[in-house]
PDB file of N, CA and C in Angstrom:
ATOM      1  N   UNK A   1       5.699-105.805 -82.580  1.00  0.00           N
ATOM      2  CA  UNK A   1       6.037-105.588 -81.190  1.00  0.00           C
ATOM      3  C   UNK A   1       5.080-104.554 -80.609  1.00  0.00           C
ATOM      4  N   UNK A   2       4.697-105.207 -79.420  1.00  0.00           N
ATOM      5  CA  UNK A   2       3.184-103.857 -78.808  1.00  0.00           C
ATOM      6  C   UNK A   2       4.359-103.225 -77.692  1.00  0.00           C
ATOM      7  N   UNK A   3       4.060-101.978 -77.460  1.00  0.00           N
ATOM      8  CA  UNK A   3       5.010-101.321 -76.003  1.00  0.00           C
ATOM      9  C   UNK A   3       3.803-101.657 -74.793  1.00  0.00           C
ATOM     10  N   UNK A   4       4.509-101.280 -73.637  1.00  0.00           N
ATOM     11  CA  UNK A   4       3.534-101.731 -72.544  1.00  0.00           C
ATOM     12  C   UNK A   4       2.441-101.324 -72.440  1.00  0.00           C
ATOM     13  N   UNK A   5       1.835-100.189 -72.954  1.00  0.00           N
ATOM     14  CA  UNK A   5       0.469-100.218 -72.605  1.00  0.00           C
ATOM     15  C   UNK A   5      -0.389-100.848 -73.784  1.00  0.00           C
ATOM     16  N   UNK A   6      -0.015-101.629 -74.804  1.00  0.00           N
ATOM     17  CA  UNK A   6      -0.620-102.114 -75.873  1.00  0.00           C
ATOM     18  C   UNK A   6      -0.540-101.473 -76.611  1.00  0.00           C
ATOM     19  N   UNK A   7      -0.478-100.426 -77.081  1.00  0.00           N
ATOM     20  CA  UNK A   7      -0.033 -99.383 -78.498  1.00  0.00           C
ATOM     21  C   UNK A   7       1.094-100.343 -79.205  1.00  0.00           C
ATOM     22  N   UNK A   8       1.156-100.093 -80.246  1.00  0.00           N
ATOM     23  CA  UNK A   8       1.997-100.629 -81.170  1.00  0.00           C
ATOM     24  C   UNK A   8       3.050 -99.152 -81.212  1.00  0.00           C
ATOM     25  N   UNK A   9       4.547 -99.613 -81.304  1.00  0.00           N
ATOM     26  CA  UNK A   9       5.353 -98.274 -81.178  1.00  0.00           C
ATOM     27  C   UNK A   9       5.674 -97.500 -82.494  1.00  0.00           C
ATOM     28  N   UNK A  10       5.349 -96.306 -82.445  1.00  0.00           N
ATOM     29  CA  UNK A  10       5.592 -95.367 -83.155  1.00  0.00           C
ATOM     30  C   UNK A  10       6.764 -96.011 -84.446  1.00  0.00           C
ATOM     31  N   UNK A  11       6.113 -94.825 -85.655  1.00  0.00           N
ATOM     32  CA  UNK A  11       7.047 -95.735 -86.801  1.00  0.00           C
ATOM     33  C   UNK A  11       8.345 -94.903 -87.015  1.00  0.00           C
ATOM     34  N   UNK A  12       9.136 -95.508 -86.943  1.00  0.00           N
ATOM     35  CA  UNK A  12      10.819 -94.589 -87.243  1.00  0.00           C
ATOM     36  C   UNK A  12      10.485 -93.727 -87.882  1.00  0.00           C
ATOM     37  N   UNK A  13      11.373 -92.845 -87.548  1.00  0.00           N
ATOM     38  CA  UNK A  13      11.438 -91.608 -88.232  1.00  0.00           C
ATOM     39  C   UNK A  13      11.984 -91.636 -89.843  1.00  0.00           C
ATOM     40  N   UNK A  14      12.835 -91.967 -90.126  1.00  0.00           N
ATOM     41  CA  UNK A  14      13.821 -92.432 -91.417  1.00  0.00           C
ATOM     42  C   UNK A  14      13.952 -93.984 -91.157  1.00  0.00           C
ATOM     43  N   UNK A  15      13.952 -94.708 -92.668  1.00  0.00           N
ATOM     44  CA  UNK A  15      14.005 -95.776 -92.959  1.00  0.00           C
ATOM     45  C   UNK A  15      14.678 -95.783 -94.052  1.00  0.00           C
ATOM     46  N   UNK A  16      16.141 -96.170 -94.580  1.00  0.00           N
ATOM     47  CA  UNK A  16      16.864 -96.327 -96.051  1.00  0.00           C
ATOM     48  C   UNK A  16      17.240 -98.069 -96.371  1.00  0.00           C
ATOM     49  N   UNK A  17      17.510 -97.804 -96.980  1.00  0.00           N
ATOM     50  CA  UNK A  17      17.365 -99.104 -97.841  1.00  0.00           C
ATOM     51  C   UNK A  17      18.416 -98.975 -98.738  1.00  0.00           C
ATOM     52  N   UNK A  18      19.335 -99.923 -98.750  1.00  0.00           N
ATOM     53  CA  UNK A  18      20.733 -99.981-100.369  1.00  0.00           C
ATOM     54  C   UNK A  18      20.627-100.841-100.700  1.00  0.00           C
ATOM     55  N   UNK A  19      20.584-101.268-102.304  1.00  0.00           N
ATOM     56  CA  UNK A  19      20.836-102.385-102.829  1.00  0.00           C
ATOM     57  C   UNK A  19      22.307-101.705-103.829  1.00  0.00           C
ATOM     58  N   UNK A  20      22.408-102.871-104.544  1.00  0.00           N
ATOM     59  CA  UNK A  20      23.590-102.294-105.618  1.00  0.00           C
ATOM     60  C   UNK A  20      23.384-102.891-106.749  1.00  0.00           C
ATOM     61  N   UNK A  21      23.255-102.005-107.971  1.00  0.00           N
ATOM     62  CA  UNK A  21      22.464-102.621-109.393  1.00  0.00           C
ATOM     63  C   UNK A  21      24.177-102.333-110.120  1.00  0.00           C
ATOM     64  N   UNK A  22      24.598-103.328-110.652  1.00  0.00           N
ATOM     65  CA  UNK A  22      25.524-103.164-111.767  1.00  0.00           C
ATOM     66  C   UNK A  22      26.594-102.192-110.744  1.00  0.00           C
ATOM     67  N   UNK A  23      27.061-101.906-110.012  1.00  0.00           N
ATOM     68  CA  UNK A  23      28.334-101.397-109.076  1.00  0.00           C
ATOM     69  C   UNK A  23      27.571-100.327-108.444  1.00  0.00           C
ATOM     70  N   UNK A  24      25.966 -99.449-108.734  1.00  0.00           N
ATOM     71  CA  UNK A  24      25.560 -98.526-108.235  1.00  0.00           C
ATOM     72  C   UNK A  24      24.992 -98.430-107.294  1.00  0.00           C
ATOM     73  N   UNK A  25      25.237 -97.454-106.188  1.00  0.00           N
ATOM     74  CA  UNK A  25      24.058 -98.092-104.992  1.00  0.00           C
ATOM     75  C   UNK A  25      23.169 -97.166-104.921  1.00  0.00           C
ATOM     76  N   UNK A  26      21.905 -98.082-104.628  1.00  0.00           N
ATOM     77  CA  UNK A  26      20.339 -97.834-105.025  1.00  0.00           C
ATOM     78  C   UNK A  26      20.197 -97.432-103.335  1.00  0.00           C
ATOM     79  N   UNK A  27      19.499 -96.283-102.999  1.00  0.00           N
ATOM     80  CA  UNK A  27      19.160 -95.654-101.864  1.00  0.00           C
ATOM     81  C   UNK A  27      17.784 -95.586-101.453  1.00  0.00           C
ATOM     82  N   UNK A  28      16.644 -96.406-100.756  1.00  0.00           N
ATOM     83  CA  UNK A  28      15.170 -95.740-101.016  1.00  0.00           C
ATOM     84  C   UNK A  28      15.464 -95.271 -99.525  1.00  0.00           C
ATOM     85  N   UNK A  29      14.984 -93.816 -99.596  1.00  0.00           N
ATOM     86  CA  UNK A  29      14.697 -93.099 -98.329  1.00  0.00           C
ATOM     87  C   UNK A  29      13.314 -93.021 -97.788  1.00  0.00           C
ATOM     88  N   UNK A  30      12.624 -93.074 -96.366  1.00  0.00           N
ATOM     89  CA  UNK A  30      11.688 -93.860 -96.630  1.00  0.00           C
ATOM     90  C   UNK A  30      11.170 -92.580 -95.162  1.00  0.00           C
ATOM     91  N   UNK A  31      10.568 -91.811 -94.430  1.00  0.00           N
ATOM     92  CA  UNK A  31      10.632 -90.919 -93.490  1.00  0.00           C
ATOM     93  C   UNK A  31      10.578 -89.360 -93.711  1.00  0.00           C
ATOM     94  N   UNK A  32      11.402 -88.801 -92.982  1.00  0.00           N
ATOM     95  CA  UNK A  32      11.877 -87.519 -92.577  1.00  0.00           C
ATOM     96  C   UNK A  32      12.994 -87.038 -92.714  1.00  0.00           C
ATOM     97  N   UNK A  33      13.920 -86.331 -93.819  1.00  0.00           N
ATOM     98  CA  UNK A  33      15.146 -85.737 -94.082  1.00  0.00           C
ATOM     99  C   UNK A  33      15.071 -84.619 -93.472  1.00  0.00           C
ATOM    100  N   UNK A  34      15.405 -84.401 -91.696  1.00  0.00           N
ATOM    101  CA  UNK A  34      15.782 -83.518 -91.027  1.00  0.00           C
ATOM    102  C   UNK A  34      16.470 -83.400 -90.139  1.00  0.00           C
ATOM    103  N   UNK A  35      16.809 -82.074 -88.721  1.00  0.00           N
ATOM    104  CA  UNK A  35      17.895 -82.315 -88.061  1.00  0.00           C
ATOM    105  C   UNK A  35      17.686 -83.805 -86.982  1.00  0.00           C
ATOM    106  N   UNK A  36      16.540 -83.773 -86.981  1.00  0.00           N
ATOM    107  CA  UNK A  36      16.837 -85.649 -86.071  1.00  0.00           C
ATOM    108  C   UNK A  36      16.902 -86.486 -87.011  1.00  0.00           C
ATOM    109  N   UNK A  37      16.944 -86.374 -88.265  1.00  0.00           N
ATOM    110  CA  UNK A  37      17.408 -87.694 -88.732  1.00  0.00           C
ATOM    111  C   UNK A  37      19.068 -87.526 -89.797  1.00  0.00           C
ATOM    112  N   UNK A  38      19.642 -86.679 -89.817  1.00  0.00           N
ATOM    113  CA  UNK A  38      20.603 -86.285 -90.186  1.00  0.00           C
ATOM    114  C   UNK A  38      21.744 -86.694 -90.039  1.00  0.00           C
ATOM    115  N   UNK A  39      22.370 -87.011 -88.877  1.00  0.00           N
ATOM    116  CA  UNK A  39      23.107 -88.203 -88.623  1.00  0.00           C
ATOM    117  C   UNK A  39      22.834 -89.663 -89.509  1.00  0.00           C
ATOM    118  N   UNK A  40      22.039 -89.947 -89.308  1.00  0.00           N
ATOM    119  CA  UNK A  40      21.669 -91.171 -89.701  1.00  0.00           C
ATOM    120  C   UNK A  40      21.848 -91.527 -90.878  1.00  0.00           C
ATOM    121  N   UNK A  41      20.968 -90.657 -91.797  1.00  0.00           N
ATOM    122  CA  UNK A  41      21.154 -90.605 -93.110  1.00  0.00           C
ATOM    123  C   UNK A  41      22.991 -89.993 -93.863  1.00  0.00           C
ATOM    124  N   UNK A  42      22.989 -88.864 -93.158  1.00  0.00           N
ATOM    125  CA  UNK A  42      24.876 -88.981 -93.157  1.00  0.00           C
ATOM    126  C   UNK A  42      26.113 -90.399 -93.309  1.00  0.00           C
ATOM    127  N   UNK A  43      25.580 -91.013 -92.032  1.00  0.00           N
ATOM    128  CA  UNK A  43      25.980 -92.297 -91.829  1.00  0.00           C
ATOM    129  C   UNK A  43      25.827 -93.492 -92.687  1.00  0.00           C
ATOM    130  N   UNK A  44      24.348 -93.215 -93.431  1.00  0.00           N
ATOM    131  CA  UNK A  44      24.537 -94.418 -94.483  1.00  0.00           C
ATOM    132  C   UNK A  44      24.827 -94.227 -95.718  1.00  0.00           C
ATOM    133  N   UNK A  45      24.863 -93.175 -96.232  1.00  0.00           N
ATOM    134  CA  UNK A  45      25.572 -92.591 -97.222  1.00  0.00           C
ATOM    135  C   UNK A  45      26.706 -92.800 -97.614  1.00  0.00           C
ATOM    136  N   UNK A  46      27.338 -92.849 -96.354  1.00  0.00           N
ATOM    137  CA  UNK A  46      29.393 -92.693 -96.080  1.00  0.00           C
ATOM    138  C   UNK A  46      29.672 -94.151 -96.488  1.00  0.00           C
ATOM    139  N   UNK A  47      28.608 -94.990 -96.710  1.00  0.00           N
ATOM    140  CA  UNK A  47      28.860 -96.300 -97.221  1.00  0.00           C
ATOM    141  C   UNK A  47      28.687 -96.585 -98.570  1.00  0.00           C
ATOM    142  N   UNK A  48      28.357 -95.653 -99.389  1.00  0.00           N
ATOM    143  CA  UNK A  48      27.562 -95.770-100.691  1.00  0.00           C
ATOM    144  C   UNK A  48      28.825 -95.722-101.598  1.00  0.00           C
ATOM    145  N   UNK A  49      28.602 -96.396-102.655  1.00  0.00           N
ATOM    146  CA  UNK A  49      29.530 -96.141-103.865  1.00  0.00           C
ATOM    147  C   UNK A  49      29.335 -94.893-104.610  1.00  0.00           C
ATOM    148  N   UNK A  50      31.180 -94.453-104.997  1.00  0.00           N
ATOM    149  CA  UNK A  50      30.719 -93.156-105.867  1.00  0.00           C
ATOM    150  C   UNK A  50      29.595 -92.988-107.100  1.00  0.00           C
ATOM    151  N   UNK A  51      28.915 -94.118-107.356  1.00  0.00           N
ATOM    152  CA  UNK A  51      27.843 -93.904-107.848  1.00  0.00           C
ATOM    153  C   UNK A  51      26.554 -94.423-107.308  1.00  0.00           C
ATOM    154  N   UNK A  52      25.343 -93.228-107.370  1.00  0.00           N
ATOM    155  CA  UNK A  52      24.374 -93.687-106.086  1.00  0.00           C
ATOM    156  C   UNK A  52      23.148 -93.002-107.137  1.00  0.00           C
ATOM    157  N   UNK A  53      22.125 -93.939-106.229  1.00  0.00           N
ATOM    158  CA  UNK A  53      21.087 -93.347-106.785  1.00  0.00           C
ATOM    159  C   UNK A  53      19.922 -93.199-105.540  1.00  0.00           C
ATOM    160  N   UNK A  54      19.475 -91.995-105.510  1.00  0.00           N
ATOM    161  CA  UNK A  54      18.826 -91.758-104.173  1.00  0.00           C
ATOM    162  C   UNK A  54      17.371 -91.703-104.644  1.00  0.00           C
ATOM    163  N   UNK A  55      16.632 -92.893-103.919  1.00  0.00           N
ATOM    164  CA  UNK A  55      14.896 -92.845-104.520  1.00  0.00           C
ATOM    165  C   UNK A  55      14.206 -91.953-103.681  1.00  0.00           C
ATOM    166  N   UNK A  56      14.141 -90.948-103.747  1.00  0.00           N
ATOM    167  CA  UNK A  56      13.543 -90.044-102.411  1.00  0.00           C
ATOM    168  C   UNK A  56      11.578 -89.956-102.599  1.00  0.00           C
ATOM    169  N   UNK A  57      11.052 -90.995-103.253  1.00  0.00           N
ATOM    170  CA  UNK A  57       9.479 -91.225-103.162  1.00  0.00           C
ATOM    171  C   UNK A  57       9.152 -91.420-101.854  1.00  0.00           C
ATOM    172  N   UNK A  58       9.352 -91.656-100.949  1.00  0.00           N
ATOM    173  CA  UNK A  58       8.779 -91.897 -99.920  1.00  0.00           C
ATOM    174  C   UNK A  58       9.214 -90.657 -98.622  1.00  0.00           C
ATOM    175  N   UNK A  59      10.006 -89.921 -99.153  1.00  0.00           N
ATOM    176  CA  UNK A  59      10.015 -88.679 -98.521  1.00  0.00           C
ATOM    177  C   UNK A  59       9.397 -88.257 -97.931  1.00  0.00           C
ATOM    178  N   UNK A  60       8.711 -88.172 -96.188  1.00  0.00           N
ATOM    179  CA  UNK A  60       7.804 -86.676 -96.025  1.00  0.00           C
ATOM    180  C   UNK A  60       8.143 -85.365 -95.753  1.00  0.00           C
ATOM    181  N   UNK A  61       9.307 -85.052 -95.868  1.00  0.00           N
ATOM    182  CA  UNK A  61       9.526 -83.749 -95.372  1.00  0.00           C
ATOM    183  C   UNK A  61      11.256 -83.950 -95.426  1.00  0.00           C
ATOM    184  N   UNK A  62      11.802 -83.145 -96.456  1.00  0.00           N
ATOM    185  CA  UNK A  62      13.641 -82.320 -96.552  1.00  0.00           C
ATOM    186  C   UNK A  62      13.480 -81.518 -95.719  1.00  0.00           C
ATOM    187  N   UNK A  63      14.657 -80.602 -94.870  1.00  0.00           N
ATOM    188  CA  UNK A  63      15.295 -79.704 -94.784  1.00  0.00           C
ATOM    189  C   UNK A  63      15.885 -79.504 -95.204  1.00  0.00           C
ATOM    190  N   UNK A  64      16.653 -77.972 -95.451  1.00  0.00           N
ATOM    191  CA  UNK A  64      17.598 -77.790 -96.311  1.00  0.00           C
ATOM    192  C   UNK A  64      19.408 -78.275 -95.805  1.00  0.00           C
ATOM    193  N   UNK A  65      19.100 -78.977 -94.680  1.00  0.00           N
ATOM    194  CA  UNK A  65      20.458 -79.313 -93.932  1.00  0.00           C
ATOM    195  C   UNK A  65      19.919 -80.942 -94.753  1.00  0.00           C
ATOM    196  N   UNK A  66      19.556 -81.449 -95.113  1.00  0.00           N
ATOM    197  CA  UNK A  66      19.474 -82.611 -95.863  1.00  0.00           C
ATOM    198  C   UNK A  66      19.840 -82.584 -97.193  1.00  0.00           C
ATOM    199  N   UNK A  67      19.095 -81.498 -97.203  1.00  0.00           N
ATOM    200  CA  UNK A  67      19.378 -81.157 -98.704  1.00  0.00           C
ATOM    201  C   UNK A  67      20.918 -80.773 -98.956  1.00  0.00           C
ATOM    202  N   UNK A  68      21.471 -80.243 -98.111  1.00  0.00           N
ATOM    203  CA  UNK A  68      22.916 -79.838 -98.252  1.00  0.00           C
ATOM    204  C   UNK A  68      23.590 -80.957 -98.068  1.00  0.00           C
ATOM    205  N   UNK A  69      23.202 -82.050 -97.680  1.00  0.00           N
ATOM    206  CA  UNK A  69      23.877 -83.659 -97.791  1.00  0.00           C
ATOM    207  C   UNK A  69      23.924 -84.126 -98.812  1.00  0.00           C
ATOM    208  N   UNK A  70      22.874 -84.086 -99.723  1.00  0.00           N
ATOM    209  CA  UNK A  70      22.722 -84.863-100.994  1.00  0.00           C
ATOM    210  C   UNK A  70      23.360 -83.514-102.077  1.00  0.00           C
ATOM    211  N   UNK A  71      23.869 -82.285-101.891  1.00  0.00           N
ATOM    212  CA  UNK A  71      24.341 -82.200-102.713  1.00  0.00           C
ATOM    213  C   UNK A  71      25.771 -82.386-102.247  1.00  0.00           C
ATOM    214  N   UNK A  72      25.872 -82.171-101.105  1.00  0.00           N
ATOM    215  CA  UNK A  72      27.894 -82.884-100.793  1.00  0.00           C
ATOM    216  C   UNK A  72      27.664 -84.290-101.487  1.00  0.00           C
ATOM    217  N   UNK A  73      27.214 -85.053-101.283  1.00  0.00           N
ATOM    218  CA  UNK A  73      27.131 -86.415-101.748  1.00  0.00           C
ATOM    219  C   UNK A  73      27.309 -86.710-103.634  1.00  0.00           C
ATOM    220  N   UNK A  74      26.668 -85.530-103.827  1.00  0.00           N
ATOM    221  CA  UNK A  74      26.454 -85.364-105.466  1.00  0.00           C
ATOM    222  C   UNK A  74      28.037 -85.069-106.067  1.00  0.00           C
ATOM    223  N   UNK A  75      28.692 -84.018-105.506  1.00  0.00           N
ATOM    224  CA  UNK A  75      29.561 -83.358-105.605  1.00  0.00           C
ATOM    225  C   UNK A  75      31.066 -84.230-105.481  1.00  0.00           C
ATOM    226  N   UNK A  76      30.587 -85.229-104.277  1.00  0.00           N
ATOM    227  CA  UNK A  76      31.863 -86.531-103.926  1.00  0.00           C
ATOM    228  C   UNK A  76      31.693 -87.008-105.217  1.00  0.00           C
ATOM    229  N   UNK A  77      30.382 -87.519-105.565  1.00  0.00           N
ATOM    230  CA  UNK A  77      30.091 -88.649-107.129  1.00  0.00           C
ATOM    231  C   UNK A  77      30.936 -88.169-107.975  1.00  0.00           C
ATOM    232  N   UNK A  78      30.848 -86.974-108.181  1.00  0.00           N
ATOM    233  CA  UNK A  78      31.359 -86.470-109.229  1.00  0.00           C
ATOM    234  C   UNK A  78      33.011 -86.665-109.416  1.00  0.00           C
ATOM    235  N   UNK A  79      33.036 -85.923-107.942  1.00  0.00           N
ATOM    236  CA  UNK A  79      34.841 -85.666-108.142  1.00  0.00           C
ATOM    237  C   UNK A  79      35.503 -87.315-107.797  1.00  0.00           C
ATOM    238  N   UNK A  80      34.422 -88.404-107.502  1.00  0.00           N
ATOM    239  CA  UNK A  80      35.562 -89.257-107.597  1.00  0.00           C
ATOM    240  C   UNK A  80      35.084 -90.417-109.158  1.00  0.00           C
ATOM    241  N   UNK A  81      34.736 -89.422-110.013  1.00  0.00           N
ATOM    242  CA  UNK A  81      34.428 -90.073-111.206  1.00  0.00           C
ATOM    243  C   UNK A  81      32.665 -91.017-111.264  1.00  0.00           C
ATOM    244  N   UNK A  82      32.363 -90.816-109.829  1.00  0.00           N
ATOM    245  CA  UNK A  82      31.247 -91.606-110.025  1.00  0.00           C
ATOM    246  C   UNK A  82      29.772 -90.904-110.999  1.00  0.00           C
ATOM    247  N   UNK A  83      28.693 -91.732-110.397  1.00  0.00           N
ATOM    248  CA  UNK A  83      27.558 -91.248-111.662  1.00  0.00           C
ATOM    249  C   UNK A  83      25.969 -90.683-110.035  1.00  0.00           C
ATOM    250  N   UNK A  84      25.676 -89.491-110.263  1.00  0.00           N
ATOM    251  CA  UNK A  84      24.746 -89.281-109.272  1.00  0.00           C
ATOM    252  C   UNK A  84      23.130 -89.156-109.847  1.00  0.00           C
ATOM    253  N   UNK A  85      22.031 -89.752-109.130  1.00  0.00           N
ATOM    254  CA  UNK A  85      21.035 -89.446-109.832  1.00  0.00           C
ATOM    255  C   UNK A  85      20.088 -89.436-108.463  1.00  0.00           C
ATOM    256  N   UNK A  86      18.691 -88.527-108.959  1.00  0.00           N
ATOM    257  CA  UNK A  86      17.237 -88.713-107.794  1.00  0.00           C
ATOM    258  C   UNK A  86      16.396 -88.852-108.336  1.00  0.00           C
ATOM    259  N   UNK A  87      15.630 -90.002-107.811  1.00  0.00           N
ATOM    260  CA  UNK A  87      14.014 -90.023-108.169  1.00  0.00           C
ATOM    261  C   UNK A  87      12.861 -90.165-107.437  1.00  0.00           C
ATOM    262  N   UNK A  88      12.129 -89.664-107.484  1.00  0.00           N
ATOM    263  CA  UNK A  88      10.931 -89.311-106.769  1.00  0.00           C
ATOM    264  C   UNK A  88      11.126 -88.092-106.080  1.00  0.00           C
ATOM    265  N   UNK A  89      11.321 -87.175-106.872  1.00  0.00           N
ATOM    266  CA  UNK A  89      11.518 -85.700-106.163  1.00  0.00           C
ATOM    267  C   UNK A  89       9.776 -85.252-106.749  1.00  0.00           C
ATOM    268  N   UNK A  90       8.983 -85.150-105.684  1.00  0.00           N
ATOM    269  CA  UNK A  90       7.847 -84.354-106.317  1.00  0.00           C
ATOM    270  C   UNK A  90       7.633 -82.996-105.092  1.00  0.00           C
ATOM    271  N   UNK A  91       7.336 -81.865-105.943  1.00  0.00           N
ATOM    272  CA  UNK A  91       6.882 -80.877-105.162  1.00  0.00           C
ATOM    273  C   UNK A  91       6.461 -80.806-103.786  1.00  0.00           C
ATOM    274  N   UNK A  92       5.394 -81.686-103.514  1.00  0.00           N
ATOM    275  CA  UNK A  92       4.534 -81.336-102.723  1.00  0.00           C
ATOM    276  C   UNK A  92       5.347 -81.857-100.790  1.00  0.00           C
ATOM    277  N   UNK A  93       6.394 -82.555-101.277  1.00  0.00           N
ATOM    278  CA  UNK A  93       6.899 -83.076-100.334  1.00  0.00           C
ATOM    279  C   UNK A  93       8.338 -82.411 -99.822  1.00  0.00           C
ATOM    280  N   UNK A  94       8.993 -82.173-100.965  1.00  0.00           N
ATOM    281  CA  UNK A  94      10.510 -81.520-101.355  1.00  0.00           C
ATOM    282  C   UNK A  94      10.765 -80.161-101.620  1.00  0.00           C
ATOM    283  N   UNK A  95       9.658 -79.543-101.631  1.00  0.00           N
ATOM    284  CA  UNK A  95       9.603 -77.967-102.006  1.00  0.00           C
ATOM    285  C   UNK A  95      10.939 -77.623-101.420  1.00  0.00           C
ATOM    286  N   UNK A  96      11.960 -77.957-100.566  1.00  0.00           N
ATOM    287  CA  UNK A  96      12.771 -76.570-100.728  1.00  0.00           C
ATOM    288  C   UNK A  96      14.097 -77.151-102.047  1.00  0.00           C
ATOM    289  N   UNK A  97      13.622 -78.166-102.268  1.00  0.00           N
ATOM    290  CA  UNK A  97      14.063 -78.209-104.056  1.00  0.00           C
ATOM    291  C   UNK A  97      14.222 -77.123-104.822  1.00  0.00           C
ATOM    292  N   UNK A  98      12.648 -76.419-104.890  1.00  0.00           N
ATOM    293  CA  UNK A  98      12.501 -75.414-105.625  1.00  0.00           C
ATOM    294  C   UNK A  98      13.025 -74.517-105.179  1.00  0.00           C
ATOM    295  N   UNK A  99      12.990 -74.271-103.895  1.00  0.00           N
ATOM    296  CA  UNK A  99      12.886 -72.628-103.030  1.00  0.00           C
ATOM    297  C   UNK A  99      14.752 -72.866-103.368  1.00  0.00           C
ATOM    298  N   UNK A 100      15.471 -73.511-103.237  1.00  0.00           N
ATOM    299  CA  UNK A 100      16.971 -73.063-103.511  1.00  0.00           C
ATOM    300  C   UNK A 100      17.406 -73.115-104.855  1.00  0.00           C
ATOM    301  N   UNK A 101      16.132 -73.691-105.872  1.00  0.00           N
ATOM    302  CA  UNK A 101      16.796 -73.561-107.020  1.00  0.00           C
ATOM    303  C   UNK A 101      17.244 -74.934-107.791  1.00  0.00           C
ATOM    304  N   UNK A 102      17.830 -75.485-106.674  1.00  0.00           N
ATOM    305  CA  UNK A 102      18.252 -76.871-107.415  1.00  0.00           C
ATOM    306  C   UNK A 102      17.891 -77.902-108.144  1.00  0.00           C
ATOM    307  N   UNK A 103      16.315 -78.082-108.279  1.00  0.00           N
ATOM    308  CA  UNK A 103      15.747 -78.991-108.542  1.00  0.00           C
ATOM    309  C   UNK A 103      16.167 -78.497-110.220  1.00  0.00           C
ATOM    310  N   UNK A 104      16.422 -77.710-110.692  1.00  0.00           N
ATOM    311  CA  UNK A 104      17.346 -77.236-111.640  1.00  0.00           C
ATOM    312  C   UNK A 104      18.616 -77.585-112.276  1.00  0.00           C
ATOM    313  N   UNK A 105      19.342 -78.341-111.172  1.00  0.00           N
ATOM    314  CA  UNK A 105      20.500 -78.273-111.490  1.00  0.00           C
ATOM    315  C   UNK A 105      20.708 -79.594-111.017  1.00  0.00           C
ATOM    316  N   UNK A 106      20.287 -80.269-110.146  1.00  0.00           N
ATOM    317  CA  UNK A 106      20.339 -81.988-109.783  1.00  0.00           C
ATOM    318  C   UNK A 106      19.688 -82.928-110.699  1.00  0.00           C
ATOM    319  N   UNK A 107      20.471 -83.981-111.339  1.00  0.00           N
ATOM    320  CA  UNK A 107      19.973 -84.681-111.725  1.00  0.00           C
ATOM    321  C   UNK A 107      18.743 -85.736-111.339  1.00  0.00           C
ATOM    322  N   UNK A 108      17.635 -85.322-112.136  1.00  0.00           N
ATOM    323  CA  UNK A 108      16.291 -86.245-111.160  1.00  0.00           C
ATOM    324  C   UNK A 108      16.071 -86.514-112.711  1.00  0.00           C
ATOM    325  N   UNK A 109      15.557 -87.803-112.026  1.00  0.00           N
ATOM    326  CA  UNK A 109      14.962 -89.047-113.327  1.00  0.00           C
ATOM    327  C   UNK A 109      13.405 -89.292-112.457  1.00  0.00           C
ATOM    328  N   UNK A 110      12.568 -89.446-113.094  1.00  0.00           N
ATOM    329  CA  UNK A 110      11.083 -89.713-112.747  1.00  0.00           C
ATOM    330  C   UNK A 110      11.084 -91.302-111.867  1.00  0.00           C
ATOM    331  N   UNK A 111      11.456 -92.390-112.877  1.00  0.00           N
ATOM    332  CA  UNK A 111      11.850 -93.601-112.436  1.00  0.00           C
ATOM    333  C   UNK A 111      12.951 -94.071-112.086  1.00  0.00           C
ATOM    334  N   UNK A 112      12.839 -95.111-111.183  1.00  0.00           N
ATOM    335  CA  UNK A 112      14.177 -95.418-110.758  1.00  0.00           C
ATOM    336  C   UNK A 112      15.032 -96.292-112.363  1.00  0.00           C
ATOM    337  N   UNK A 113      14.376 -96.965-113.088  1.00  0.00           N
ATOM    338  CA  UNK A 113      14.895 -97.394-114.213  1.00  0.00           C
ATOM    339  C   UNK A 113      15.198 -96.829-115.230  1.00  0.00           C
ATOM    340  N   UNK A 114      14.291 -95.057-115.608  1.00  0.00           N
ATOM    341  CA  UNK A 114      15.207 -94.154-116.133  1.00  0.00           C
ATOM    342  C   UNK A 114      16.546 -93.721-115.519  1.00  0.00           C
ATOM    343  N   UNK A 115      16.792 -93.622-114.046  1.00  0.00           N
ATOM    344  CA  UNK A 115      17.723 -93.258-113.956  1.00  0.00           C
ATOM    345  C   UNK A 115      19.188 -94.061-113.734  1.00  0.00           C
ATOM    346  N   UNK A 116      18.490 -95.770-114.010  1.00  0.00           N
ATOM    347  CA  UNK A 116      19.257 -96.496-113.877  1.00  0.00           C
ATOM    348  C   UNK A 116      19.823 -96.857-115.492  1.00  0.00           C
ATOM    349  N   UNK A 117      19.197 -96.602-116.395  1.00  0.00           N
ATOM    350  CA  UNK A 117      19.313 -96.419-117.722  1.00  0.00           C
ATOM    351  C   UNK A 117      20.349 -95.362-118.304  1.00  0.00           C
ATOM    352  N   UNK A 118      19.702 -94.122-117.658  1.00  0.00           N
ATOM    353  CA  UNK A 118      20.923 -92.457-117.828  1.00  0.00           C
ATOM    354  C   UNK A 118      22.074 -92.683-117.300  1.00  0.00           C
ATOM    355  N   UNK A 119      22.304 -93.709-115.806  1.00  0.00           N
ATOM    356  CA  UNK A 119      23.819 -94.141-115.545  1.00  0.00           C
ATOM    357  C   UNK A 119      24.621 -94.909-116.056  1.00  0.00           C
ATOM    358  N   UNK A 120      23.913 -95.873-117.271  1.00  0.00           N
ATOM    359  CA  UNK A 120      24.525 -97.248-117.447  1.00  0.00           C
ATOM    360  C   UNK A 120      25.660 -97.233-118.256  1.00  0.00           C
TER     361      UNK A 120
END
């Protein structure tokens, strides 16, 4: 689709994606985890089974108000028996991973099939 002056329109900000492998739902996040896309990503979450797996490779940029989503989200998995996992957490994109510590304490699998393996 071109907008009226011929430009092709700007690419969304956030783009997710669910499938469901064996009862788990598979998440690829695909954008910007921040306050304009926060809602959004909130919203598709609230649909996910207590067990989820969030591919965050295509990440350009967390806030830590995102980040405070995926660990409420982690925290639901848990308490309603489900299984939580992340992959594609790399530095250069996710740093406030590090800066709070968590990348410590959240379960991250490198591949999405290790971490579909560690849930099974």
């Amino acid at each position: 689709m071109m907008m009226p002056d011929g430009q092709a329109p700007p690419p969304a900000a956030l783009r997710l994606t669910s499938s469901s492998v064996d009862g788990i739902t598979v998440t690829a996040v695909d954008g910007l985890l921040d306050a304009t896309t926060r809602e959004q990503f909130a919203d598709h979450l609230s649909h996910a089974s207590p067990s989820l797996i969030l591919d965050l490779g295509e990440v350009t940029f967390m806030d830590s108000r995102a980040l405070g989503l995926i660990v409420h989200h982690w925290k639901a998995s848990c308490a309603a028996g489900g299984k939580f996992a992340l992959v594609g957490v790399e530095y250069s994109r996710l740093q406030v991973m590090w800066i709070t510590g968590l990348v410590q304490i959240l379960p991250l699998y490198g591949t999405l099939d290790e971490a579909l393996a560690s849930l099974a």
